[in-house]
C-alpha atoms as a PDB file:
ATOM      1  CA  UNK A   1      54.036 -26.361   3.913  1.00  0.00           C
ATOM      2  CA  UNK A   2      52.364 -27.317   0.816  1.00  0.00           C
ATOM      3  CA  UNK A   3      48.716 -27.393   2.414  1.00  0.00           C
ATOM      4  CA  UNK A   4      49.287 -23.808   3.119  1.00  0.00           C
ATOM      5  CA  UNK A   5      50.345 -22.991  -0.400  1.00  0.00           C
ATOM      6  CA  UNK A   6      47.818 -24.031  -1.979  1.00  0.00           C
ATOM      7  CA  UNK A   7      44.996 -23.490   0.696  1.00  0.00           C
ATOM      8  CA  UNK A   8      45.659 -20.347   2.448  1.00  0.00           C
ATOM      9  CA  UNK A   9      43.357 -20.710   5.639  1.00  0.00           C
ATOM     10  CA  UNK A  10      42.571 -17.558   8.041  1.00  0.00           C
ATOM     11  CA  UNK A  11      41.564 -18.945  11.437  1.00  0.00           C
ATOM     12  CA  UNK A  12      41.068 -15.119  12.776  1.00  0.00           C
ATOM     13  CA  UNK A  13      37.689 -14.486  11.119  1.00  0.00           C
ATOM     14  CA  UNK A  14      34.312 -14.941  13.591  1.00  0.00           C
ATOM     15  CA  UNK A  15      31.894 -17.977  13.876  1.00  0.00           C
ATOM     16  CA  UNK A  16      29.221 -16.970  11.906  1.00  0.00           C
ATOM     17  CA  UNK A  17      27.527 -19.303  14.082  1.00  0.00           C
ATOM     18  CA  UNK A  18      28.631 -18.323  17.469  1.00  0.00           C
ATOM     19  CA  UNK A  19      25.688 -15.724  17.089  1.00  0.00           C
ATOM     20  CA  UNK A  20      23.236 -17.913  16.843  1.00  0.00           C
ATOM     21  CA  UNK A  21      21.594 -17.036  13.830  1.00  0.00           C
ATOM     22  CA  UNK A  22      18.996 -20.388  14.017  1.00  0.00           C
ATOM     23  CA  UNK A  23      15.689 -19.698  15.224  1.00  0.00           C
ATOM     24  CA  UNK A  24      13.474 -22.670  16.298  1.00  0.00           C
ATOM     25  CA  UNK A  25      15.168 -25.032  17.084  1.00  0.00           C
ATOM     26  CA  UNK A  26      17.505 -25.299  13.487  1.00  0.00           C
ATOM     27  CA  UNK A  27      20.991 -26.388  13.718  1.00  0.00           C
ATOM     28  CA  UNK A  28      23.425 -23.817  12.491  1.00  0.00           C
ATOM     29  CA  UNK A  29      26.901 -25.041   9.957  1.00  0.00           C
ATOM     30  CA  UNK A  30      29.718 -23.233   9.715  1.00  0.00           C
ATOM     31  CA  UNK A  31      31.219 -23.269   6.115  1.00  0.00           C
ATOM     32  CA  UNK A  32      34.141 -21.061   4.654  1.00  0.00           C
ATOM     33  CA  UNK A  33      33.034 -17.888   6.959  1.00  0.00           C
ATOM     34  CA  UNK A  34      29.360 -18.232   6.277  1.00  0.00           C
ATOM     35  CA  UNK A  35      26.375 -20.295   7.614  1.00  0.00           C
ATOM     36  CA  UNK A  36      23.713 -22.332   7.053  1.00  0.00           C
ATOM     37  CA  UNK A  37      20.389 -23.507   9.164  1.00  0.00           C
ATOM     38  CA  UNK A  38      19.356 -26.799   8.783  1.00  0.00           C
ATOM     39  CA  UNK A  39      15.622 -26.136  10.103  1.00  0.00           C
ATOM     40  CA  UNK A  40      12.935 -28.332  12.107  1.00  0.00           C
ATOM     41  CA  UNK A  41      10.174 -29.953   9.835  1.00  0.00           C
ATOM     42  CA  UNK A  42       8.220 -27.007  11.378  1.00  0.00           C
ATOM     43  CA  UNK A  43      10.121 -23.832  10.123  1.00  0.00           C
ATOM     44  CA  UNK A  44      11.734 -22.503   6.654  1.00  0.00           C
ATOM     45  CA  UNK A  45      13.829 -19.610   5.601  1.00  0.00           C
ATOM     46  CA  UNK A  46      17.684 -18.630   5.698  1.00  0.00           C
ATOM     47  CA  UNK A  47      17.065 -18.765  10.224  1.00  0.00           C
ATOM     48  CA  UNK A  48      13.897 -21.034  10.541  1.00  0.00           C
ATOM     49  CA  UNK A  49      12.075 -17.716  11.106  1.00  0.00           C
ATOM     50  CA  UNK A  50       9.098 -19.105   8.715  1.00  0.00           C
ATOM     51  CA  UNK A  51       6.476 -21.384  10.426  1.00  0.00           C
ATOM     52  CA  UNK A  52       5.158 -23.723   8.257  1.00  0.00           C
ATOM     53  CA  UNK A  53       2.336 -23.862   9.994  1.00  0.00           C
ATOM     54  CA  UNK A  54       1.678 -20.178   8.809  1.00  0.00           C
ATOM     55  CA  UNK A  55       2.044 -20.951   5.224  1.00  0.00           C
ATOM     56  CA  UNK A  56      -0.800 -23.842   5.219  1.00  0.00           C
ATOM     57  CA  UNK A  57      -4.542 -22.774   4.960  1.00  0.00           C
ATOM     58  CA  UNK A  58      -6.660 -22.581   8.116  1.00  0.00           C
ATOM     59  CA  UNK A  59      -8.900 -25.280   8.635  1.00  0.00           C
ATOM     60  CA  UNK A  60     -12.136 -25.060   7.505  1.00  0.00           C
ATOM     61  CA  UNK A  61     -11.483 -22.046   5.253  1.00  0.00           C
ATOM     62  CA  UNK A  62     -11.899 -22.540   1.749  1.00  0.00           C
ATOM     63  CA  UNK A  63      -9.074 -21.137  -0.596  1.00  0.00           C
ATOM     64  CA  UNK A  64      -9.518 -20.552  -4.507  1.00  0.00           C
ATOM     65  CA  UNK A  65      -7.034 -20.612  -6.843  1.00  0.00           C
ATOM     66  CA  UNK A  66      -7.124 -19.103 -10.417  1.00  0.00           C
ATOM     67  CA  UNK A  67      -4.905 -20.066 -13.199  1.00  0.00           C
ATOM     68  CA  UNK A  68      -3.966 -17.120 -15.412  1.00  0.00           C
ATOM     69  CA  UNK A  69      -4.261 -17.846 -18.984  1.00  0.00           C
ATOM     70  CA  UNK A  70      -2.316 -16.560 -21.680  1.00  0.00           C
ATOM     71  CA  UNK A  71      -3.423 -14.844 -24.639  1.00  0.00           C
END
């Protein structure tokens, strides 16, 4: 009796995970009606959508960065 009192719990709402929001591989947690991915080391973002591959510079390309200066 008390644990409802003072933590009213609603078993009726949806899995947030039973839709399988991970992509890649990631490993989805259910918390308080909402979800979480817990990615690969190979993927980012809220699903694992982002390869991190994708993010790095290509081999053999050169990239140039410029640091902005303030006046």
């Amino acid at each position: 009796m008390l644990e409802s009192a003072v933590f009213p719990l609603n078993f009726d709402r949806p899995d947030p995970c039973s839709s399988t929001p991970c992509q890649n591989g990631g490993t989805c947690f259910h918390y308080l009606g909402k979800y979480k991915c817990e990615c690969t080391d190979e993927y980012s973002g809220k699903d694992c959508q982002i390869s991190q591959s994708s993010l790095r510079p290509s081999a053999g390309k050169q990239t140039l960065c410029h640091r902005a200066t303030m006046s």
